[in-house]
N, C-alpha and C. Protein backbone atom coordinates (compact mmCIF):
# COMPACT_ATOMS: atom_id res chain seq x y z
N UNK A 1 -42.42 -53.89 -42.79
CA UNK A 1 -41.07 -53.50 -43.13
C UNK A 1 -40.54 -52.42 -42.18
N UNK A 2 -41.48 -51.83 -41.82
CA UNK A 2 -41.16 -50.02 -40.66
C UNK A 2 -40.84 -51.20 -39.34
N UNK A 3 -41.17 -52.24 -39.09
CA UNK A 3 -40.97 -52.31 -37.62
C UNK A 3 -39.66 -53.59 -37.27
N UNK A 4 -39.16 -54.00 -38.82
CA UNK A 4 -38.45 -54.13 -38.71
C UNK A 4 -37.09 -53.62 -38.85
N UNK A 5 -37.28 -52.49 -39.47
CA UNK A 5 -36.03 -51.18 -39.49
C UNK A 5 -36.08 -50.53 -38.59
N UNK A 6 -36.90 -50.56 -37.63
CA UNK A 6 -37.32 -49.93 -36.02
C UNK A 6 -36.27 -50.77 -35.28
N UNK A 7 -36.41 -52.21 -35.48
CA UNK A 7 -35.75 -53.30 -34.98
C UNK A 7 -34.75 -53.80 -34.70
N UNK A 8 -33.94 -53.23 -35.90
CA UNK A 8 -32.65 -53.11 -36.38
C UNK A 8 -31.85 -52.05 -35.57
N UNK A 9 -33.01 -51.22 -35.85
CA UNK A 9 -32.23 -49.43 -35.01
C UNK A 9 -31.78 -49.77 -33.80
N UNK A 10 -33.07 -50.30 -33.24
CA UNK A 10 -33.06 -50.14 -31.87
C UNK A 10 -32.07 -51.39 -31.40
N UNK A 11 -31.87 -52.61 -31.98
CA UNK A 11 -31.07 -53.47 -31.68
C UNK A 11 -29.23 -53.40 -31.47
N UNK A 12 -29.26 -52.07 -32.77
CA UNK A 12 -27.64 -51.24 -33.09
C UNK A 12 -27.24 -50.41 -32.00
N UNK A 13 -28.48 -50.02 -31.32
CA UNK A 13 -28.20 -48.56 -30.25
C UNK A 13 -28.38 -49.60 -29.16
N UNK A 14 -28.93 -50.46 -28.76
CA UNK A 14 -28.43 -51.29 -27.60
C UNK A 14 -26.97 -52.16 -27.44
N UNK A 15 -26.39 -52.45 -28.83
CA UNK A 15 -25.61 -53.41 -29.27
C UNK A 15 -23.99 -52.09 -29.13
N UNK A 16 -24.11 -50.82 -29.26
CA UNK A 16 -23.22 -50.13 -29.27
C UNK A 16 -23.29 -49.11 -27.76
N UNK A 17 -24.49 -49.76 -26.68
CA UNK A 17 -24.33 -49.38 -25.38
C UNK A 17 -23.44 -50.50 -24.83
N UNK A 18 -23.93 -51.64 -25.30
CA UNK A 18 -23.16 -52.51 -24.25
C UNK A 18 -21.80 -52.59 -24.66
N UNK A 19 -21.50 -52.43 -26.47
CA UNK A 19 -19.89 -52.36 -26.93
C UNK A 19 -19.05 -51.38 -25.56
N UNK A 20 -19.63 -50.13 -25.92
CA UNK A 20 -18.94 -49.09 -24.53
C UNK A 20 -18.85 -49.35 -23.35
N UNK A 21 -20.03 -50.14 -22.63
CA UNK A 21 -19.73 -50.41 -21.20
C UNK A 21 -18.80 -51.53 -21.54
N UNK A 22 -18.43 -52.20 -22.09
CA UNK A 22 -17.63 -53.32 -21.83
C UNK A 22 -16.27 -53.02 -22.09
N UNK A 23 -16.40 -52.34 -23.20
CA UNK A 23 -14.28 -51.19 -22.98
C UNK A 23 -13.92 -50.90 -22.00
N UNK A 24 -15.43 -50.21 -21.45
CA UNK A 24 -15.54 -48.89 -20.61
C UNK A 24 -14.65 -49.86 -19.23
N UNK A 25 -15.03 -50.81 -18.72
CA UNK A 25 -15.23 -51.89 -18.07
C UNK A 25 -13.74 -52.51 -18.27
N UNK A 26 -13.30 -52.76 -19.40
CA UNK A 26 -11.81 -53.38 -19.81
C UNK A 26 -10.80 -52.67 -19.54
N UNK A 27 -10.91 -51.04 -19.67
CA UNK A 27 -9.70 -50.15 -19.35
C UNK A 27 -10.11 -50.07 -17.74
N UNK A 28 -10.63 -50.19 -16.91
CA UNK A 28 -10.77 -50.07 -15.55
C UNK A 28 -11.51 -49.06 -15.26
N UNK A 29 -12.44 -48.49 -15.56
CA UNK A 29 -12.99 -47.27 -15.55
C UNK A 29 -14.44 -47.77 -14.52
N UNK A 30 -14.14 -47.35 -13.23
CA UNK A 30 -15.14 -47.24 -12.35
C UNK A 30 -16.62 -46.95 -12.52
N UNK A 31 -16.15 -45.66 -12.61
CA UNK A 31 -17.76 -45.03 -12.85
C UNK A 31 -18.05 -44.53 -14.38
N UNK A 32 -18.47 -45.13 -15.38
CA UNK A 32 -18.84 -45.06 -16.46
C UNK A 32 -19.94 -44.23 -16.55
N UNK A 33 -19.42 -42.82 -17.44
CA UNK A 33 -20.00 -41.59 -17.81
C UNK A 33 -19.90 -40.77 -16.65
N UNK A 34 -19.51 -40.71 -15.44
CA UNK A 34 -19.09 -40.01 -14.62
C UNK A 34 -17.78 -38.84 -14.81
N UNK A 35 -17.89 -37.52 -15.44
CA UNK A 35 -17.07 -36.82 -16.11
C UNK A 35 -15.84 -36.83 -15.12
N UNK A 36 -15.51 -37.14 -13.53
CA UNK A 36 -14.84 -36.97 -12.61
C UNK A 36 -13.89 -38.73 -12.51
N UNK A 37 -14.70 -39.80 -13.29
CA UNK A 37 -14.55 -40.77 -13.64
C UNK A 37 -12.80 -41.18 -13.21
N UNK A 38 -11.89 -40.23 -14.04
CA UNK A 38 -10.42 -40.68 -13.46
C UNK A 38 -9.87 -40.12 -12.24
N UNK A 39 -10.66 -38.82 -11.84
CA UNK A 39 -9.94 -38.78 -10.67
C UNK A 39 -9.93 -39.94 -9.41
N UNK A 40 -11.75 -40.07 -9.76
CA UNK A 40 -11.75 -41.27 -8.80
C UNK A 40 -11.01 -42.37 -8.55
N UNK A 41 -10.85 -43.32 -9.85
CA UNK A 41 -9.52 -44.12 -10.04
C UNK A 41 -8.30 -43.64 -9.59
N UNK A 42 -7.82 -42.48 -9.07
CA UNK A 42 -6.63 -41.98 -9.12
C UNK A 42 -6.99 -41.66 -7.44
N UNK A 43 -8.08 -41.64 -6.63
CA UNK A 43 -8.24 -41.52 -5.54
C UNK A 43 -8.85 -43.02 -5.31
N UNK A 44 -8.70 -44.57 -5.66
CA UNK A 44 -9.27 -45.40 -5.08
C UNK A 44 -8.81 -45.73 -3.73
N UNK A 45 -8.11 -45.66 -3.09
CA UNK A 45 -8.36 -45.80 -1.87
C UNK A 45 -9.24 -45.07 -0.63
N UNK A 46 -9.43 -43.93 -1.16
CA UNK A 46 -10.47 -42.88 -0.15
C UNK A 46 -11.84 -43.21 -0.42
N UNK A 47 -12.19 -43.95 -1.66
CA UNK A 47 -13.27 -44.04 -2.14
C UNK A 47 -13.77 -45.78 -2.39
N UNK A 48 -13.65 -46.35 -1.96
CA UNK A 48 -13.94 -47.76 -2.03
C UNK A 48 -15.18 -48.02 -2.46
N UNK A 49 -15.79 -48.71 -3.60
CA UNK A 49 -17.00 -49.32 -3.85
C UNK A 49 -17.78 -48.18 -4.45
N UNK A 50 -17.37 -47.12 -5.09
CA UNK A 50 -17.89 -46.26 -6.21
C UNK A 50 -17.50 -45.09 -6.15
N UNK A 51 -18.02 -44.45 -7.33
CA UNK A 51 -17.60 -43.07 -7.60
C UNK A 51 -18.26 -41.71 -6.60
N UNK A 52 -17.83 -41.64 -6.01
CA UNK A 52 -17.91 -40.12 -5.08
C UNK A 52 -17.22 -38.96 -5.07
N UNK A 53 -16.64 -38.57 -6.48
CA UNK A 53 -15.80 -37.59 -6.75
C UNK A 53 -16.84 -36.18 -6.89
N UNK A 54 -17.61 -36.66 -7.66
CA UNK A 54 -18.90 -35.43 -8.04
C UNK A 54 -19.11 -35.18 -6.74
N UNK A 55 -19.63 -35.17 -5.80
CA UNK A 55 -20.10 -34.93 -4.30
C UNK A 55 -18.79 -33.49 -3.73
N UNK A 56 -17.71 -34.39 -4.09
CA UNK A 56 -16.98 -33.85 -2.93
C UNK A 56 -16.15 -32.77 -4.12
N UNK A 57 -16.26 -32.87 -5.89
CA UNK A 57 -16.01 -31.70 -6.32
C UNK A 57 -17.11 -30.38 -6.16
N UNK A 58 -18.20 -30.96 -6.05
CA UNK A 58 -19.18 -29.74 -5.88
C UNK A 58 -18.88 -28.96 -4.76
N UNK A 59 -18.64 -29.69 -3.37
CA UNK A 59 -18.46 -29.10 -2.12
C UNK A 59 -17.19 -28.62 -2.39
N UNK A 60 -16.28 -29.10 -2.83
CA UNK A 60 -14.78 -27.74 -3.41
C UNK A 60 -14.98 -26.52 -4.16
N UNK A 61 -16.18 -26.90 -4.88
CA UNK A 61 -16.25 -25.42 -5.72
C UNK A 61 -17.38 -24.62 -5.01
N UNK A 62 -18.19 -25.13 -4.10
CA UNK A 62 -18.93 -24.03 -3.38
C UNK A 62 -18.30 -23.42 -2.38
N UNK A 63 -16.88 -24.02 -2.00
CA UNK A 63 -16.46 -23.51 -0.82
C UNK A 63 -15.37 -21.93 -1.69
N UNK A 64 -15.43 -22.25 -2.93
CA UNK A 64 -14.35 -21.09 -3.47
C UNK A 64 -14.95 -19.67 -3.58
């Protein structure tokens, strides 16, 4: 009975990762869980083929 309520769990917490990537995915959202996530979208042309916002916010805030 324990390893099938294990089963269940673990089937709900995979079943509500993929629910999110697939919103995540439907509203246009590039880099999923990437906190910089919209700027990137809002810079896609400098950035083609993924999220590189984190990189180049770190190097803005070390330069301050």
């Amino acid at each position: 009975m324990v390893n099938i309520i294990l089963v269940v769990i673990l089937l709900g917490i995979v079943a509500g990762i993929v629910w999110y990537l697939l919103r995540a995915k439907k509203r246009g959202e590039t880099c999923i869980g990437c906190p910089y996530a919209k700027q990137c979208a809002s810079q896609a042309g400098k950035h083609a083929g993924g999220c590189h916002c984190r990189g180049s916010q770190e190097k803005e805030n070390e330069t301050r």
